[in-house]
Protein backbone atom coordinates (compact mmCIF):
# COMPACT_ATOMS: atom_id res chain seq x y z
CA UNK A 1 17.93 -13.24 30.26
CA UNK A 2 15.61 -15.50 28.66
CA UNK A 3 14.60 -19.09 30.26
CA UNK A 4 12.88 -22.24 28.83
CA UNK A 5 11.58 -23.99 31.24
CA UNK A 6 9.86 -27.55 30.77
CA UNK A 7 7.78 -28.91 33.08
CA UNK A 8 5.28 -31.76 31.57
CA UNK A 9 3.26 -31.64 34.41
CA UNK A 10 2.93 -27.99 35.28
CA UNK A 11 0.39 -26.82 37.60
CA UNK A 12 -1.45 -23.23 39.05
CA UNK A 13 -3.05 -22.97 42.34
CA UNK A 14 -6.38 -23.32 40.54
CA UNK A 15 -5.57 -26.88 38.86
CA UNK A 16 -4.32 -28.63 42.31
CA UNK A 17 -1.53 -30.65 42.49
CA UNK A 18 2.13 -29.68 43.03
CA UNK A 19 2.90 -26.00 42.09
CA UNK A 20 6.21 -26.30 42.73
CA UNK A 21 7.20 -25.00 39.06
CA UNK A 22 4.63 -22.45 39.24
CA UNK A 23 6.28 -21.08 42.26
CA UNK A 24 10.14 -20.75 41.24
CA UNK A 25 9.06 -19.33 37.56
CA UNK A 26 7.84 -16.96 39.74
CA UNK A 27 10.66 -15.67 41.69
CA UNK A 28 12.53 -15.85 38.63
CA UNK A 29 10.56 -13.44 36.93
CA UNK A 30 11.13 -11.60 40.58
CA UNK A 31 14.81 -11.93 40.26
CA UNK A 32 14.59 -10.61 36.40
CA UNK A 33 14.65 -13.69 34.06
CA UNK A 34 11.67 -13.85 31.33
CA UNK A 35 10.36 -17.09 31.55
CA UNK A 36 8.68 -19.28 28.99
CA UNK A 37 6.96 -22.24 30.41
CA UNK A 38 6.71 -25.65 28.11
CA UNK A 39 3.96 -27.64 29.24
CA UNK A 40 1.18 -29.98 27.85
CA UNK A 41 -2.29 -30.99 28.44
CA UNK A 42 -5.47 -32.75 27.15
CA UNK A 43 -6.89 -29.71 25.44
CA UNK A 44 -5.89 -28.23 21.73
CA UNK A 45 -2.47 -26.25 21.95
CA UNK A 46 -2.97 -22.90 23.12
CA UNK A 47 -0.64 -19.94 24.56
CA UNK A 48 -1.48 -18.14 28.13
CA UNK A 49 0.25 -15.34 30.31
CA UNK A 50 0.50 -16.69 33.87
CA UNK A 51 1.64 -14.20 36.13
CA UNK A 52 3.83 -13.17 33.85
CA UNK A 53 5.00 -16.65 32.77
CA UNK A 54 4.62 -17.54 29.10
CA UNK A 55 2.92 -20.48 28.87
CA UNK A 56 2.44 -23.01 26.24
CA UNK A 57 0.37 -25.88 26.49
CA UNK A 58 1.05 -28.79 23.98
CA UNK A 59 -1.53 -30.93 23.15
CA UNK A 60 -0.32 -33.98 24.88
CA UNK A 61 -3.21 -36.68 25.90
CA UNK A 62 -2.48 -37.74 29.88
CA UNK A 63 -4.25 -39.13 32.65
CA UNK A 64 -2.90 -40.97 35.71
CA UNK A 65 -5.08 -43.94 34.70
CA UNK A 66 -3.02 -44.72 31.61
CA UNK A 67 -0.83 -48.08 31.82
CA UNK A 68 3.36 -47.50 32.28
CA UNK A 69 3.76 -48.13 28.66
CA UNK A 70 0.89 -45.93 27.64
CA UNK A 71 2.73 -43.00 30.06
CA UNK A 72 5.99 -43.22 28.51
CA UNK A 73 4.46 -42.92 24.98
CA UNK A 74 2.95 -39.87 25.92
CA UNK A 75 6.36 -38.56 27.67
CA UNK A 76 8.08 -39.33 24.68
CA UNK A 77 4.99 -37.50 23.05
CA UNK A 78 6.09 -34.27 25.00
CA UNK A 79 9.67 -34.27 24.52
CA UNK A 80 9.57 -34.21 20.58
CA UNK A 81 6.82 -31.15 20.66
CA UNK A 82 8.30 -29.87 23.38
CA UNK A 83 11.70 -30.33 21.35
CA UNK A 84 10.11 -28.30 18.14
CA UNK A 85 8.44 -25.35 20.35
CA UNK A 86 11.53 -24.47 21.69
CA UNK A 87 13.46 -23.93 17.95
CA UNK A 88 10.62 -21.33 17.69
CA UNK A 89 12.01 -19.19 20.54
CA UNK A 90 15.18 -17.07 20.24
CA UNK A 91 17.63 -15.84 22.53
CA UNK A 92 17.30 -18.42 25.03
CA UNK A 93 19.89 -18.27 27.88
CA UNK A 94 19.73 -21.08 29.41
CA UNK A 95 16.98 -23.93 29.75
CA UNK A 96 15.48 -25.44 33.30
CA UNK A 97 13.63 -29.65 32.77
CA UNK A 98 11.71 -30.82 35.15
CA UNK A 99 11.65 -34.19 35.46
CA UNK A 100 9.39 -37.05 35.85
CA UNK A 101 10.06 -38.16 33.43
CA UNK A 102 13.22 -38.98 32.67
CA UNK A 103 12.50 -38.35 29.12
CA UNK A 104 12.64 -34.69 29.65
CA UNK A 105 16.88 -34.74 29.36
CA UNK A 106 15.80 -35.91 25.60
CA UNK A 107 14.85 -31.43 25.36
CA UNK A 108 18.24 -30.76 27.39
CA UNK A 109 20.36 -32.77 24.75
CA UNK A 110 18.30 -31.15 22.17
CA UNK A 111 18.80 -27.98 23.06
CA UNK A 112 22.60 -27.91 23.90
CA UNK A 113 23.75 -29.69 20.58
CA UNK A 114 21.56 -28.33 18.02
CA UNK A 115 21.08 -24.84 19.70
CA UNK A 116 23.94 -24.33 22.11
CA UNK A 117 21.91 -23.71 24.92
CA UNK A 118 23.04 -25.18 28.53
CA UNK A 119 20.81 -26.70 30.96
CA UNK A 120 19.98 -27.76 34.15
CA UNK A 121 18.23 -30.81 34.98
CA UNK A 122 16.24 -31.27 38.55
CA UNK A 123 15.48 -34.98 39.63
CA UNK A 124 12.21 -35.39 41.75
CA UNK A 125 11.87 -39.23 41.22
CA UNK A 126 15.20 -41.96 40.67
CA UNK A 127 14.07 -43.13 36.75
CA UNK A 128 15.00 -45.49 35.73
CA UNK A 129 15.42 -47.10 39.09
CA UNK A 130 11.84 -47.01 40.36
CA UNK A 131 10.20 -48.58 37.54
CA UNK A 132 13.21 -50.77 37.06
CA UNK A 133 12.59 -51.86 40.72
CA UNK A 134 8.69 -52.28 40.45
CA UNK A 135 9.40 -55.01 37.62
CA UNK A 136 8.18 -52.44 34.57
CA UNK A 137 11.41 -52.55 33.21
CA UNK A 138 12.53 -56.54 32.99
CA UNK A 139 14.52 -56.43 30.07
CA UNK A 140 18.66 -56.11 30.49
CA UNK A 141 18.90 -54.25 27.16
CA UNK A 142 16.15 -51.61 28.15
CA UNK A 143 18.05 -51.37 31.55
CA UNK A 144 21.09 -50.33 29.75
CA UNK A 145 19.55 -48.02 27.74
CA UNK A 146 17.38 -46.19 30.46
CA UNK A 147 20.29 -46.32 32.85
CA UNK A 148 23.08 -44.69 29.81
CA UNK A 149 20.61 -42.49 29.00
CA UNK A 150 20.40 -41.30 32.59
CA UNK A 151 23.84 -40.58 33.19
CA UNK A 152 23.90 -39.12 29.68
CA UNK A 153 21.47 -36.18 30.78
CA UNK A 154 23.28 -35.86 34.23
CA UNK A 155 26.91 -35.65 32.62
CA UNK A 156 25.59 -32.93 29.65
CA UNK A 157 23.68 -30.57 32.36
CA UNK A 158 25.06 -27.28 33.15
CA UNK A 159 23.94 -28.54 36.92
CA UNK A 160 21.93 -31.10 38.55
CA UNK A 161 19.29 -30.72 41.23
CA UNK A 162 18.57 -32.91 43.82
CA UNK A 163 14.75 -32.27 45.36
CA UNK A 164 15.90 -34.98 48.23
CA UNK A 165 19.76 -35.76 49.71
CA UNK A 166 19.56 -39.15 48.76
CA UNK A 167 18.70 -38.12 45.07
CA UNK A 168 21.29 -35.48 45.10
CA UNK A 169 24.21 -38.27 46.63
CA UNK A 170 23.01 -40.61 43.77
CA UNK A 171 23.22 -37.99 41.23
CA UNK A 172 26.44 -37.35 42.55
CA UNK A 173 27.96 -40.85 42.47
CA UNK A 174 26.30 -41.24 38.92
CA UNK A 175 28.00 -38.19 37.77
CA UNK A 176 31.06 -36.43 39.81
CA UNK A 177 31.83 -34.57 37.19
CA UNK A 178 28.48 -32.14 37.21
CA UNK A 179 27.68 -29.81 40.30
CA UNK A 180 24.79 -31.07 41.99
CA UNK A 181 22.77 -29.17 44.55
CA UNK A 182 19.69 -29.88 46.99
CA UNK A 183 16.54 -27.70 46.43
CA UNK A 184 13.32 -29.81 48.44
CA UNK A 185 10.26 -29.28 47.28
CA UNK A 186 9.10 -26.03 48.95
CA UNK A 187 6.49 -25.45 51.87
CA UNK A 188 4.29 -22.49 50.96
CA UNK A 189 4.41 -20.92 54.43
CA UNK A 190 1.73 -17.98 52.99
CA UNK A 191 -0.82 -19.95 51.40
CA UNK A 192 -0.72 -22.57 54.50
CA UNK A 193 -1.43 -21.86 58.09
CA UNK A 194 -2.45 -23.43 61.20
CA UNK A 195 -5.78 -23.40 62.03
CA UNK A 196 -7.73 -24.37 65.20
CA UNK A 197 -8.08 -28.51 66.18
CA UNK A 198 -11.10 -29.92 63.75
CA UNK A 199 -14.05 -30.14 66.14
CA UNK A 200 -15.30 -33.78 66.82
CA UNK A 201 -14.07 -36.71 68.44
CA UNK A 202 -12.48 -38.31 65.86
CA UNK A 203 -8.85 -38.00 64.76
CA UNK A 204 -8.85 -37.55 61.38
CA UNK A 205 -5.64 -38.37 58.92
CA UNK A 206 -6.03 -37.16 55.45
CA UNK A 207 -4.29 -38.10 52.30
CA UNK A 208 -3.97 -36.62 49.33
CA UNK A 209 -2.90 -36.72 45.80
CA UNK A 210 -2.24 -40.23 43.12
CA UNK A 211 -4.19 -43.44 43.43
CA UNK A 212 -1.41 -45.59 42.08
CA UNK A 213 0.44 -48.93 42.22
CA UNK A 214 3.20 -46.70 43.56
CA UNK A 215 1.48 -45.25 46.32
CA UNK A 216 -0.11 -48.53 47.63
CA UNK A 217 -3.48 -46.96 49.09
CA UNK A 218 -4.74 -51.09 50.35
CA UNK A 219 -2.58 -50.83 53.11
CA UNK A 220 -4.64 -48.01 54.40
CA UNK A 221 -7.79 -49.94 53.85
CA UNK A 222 -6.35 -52.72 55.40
CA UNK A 223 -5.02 -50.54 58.30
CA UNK A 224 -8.69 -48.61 59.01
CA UNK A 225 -10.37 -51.68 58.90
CA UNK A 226 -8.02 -53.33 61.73
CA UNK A 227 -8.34 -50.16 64.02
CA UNK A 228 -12.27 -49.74 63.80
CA UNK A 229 -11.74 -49.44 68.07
CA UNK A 230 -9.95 -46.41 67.53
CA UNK A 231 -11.46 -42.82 67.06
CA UNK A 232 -9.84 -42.47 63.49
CA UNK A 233 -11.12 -41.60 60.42
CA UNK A 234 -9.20 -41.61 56.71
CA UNK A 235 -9.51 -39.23 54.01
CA UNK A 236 -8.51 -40.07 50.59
CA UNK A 237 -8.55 -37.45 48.52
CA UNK A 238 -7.03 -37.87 44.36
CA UNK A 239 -7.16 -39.71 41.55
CA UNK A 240 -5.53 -42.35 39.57
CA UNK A 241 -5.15 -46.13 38.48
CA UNK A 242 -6.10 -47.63 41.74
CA UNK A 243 -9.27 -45.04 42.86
CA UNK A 244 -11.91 -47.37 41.69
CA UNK A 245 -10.31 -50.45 43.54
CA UNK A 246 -9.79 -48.80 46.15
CA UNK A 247 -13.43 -47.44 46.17
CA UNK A 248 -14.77 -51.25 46.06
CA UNK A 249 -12.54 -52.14 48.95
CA UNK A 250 -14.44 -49.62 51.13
CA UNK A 251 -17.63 -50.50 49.95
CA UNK A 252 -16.63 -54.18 50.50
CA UNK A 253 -15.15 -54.29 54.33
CA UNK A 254 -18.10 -51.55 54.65
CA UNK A 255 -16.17 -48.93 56.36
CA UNK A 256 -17.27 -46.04 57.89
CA UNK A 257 -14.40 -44.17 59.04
CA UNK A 258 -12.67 -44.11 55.43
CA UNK A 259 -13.86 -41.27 53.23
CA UNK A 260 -12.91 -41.07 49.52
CA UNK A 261 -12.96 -37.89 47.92
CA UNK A 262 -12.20 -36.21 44.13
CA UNK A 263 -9.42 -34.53 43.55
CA UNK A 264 -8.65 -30.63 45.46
CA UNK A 265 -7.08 -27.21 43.87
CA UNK A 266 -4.97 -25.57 46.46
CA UNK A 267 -7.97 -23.52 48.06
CA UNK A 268 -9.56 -26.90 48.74
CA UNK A 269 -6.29 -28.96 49.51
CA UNK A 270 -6.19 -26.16 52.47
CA UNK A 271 -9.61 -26.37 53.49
CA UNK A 272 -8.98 -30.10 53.79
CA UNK A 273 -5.96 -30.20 55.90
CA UNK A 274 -7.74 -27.76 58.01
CA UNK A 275 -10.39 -30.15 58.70
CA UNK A 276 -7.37 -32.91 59.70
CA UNK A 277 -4.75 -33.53 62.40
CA UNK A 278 -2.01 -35.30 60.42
CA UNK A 279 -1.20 -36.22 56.87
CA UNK A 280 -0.80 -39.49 55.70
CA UNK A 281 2.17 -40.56 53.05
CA UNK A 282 1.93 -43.92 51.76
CA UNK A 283 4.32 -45.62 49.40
CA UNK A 284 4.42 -49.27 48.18
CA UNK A 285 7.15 -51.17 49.71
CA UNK A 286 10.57 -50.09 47.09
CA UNK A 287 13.48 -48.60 48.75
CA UNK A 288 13.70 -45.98 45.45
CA UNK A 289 10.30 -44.74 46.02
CA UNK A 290 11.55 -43.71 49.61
CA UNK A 291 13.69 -41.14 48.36
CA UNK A 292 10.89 -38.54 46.61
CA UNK A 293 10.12 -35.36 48.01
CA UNK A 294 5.81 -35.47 47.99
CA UNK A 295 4.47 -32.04 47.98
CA UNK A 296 1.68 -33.21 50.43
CA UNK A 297 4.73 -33.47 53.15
CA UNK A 298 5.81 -29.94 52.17
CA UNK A 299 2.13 -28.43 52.53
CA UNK A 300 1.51 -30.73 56.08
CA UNK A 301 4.09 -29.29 57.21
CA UNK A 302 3.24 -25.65 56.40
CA UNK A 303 -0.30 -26.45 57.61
CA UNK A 304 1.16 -27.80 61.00
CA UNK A 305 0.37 -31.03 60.84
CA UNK A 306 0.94 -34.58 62.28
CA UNK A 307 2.84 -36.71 59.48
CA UNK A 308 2.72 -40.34 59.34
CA UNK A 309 4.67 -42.84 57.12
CA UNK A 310 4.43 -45.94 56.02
CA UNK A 311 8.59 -45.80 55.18
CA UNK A 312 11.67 -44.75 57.08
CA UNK A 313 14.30 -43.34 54.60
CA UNK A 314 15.11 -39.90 54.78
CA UNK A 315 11.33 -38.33 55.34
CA UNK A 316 11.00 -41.01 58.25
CA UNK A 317 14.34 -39.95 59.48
CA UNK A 318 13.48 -36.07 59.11
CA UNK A 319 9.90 -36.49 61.22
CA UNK A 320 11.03 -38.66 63.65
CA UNK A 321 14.43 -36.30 64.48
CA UNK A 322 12.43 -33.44 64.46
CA UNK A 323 9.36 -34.47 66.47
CA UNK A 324 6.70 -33.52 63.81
CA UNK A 325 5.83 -37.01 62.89
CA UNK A 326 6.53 -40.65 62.83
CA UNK A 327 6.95 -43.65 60.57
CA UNK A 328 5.61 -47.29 61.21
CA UNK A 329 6.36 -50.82 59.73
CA UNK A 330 4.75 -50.83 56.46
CA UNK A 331 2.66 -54.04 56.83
CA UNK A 332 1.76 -53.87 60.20
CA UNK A 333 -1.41 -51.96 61.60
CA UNK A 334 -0.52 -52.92 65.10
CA UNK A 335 2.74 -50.85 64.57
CA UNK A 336 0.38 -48.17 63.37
CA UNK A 337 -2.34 -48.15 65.82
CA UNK A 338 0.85 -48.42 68.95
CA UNK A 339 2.30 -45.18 67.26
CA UNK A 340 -0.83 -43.04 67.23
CA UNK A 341 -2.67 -43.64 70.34
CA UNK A 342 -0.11 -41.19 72.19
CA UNK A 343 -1.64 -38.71 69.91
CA UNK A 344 -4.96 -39.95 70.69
CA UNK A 345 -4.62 -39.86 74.07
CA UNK A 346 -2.57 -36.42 74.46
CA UNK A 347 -3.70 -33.59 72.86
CA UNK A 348 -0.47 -31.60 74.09
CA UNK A 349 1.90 -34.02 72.67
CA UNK A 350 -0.23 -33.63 69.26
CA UNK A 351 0.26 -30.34 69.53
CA UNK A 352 3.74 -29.81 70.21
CA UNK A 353 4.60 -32.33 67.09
CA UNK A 354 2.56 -29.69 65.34
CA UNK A 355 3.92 -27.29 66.10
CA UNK A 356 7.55 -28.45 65.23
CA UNK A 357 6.32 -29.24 61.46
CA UNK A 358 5.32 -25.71 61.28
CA UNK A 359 8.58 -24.43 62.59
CA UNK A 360 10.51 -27.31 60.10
CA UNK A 361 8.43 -25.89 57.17
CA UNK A 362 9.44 -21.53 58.09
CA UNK A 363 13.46 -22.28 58.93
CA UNK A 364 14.17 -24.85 56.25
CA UNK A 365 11.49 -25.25 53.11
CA UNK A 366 9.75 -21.78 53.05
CA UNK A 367 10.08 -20.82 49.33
CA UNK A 368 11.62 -17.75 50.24
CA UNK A 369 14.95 -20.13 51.05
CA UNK A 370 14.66 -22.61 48.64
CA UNK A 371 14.29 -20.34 46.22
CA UNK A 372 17.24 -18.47 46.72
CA UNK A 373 19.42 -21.33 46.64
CA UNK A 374 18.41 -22.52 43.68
CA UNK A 375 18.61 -18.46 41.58
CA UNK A 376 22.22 -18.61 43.66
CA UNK A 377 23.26 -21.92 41.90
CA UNK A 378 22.19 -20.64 38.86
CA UNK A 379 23.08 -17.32 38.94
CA UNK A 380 26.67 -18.77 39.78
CA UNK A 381 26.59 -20.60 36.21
CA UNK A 382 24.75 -18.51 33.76
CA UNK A 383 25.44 -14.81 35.58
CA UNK A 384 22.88 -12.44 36.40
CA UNK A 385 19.60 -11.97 34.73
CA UNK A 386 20.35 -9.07 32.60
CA UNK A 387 24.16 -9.91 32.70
């Protein structure tokens, strides 16, 4: 059985960032599905065998710099080439979007009304809520609009996925009528191991991945340059928007235990959290941002790390329950710096909660069983591969 699978943003191990997409068009070439990828990028369109995974690359100019308006032109970019590449292929069975964006469901109602092909949608990030709730979308008509559209692409899917419960219960209350099912974002258990405590004295918490509004990186400026006392050192590895300001804050307050790096493929994301005792997630202060499934938490985890959180919501209550982690009010550094010395001062207690994210990462992410319930909730809809 043929599958179409759109991902805007699709990444190998060798271009960093989530792989994610890479990893389940893998297993379900495994399981017997041919897979076409649909994906875009800065360079001329071009056509490449992945592993097995047919991928083409639309010529789609992105860069996490651009402005929100600038994005969605280039989403919107994506889904009408995207839209034309797939009349080209025949035989489809069934199609898999990837969304952020949102604008992706524009391919799935494509696809079923001119060509007759179902789909099913997965959700990483609430849109239009999150932008609607960091003030990018003001208008009430554009709210409408976003929102219909929304529940349009939920209500015409063969089946929804959730990458987080509390995107899969707010799928479900936007659309009953749909199955909906929870597939996280996957810890690679095989690419990521524990390794031996970094040498040194200092406690080092990495992050990694977008410089953004979103991600609000100031507050971890603000909180290394209120904890100088402490043996702890940041660092920031990405790109985006905000890396430059953030760069001049450093260089400003003239701090020493915040690094800032370029951005890491997976060989040197792992050579990175090797080097660290915890991972740092940061997002800015909007209750719909706390409901995303970050790929660094899935690959901390993995790596047997510490996480820390600037956020409760369901990560905060996952780390916290299962002793791998905690989360701390999200303007206050005294909150922080209370939270971590225990780690500081007890290298057994560090160790224990690093253990646990290890264990968290092999009996409930590992590909292996994410995977599977996602083929088995297809499978379900569609049949079998060469049904």
């Amino acid at each position: 059985m043929k599958v179409l699978y759109f991902h805007q943003h699709f990444k190998t191990p060798s271009d960093g960032g989530s792989i994610r997409s890479y990893l389940l068009a893998l297993e379900m070439i495994k399981k017997g599905y041919e897979v076409t990828m649909i994906t875009a990028h800065n360079g001329p369109k071009t056509h490449r065998n992945i592993n097995g995974i047919r991928t083409v690359y639309l010529h789609v100019p992105y860069d996490n710099t651009y402005k929100f308006w600038a994005r969605v032109k280039a989403f919107l970019h994506y889904a009408w080439l995207a839209c034309i590449e797939s009349s080209k292929v025949q035989d489809i069975g069934f199609c898999y979007i990837m969304t952020t964006p949102l604008t992706t469901g524009l391919i799935g109602l494509y696809n079923k009304l001119f060509h007759k092909r179902p789909y099913f949608f997965e959700v990483g990030d609430l849109w239009p809520l999150v932008p609607v709730e960091m003030g990018f979308i003001n208008a009430r008509f554009l709210k409408k609009i976003t929102f219909g559209m929304e529940k349009l692409f939920y209500r015409h899917a063969l089946g929804n996925i959730g990458m987080s419960p509390p995107i899969t219960d707010y799928i479900q209350e936007a659309c009953p009528s749909t199955p909906v099912a929870t597939v996280y974002n996957i810890s690679d258990c095989d690419f990521f191991r524990p390794a031996p405590q970094p040498s040194g004295d200092e406690f080092v918490i990495c992050y990694t991945g977008t410089f953004g509004l979103a991600n609000d990186l100031s507050r971890i400026i603000q909180i290394a340059h209120q904890i100088q006392d402490l043996p702890v050192r940041f660092i920031l590895i990405g790109a985006g928007a905000d890396k430059p300001k953030i760069e001049r804050e450093v260089a400003d307050l003239q701090l020493t235990n915040v690094e800032v790096r370029d951005f890491e493929d997976k060989i040197g994301m792992a050579k990175v959290l090797n080097q660290s005792h915890a991972m740092f997630i940061s997002f800015a202060n909007y209750p719909s941002l706390f409901t995303g499934s970050p790929n660094k938490l899935f690959d901390a985890l993995a790596a047997g790390k510490l996480i820390i959180t600037n956020f409760e919501g369901w990560i905060g209550e996952l780390i916290t329950s299962s002793e791998c982690g905690f989360y701390f009010a999200h303007d206050s550094s005294e909150d922080f710096a209370q939270k971590i010395r225990p780690f500081l001062n007890d290298t057994s207690l560090l160790q224990r909660y690093q253990g646990h994210s290890r264990h968290l990462a092999e009996t409930r992410f590992d590909l292996k069983l994410q995977s599977h319930t996602l083929l088995q909730f297809i499978s379900v809809r569609v049949g079998a591969p060469h049904s």
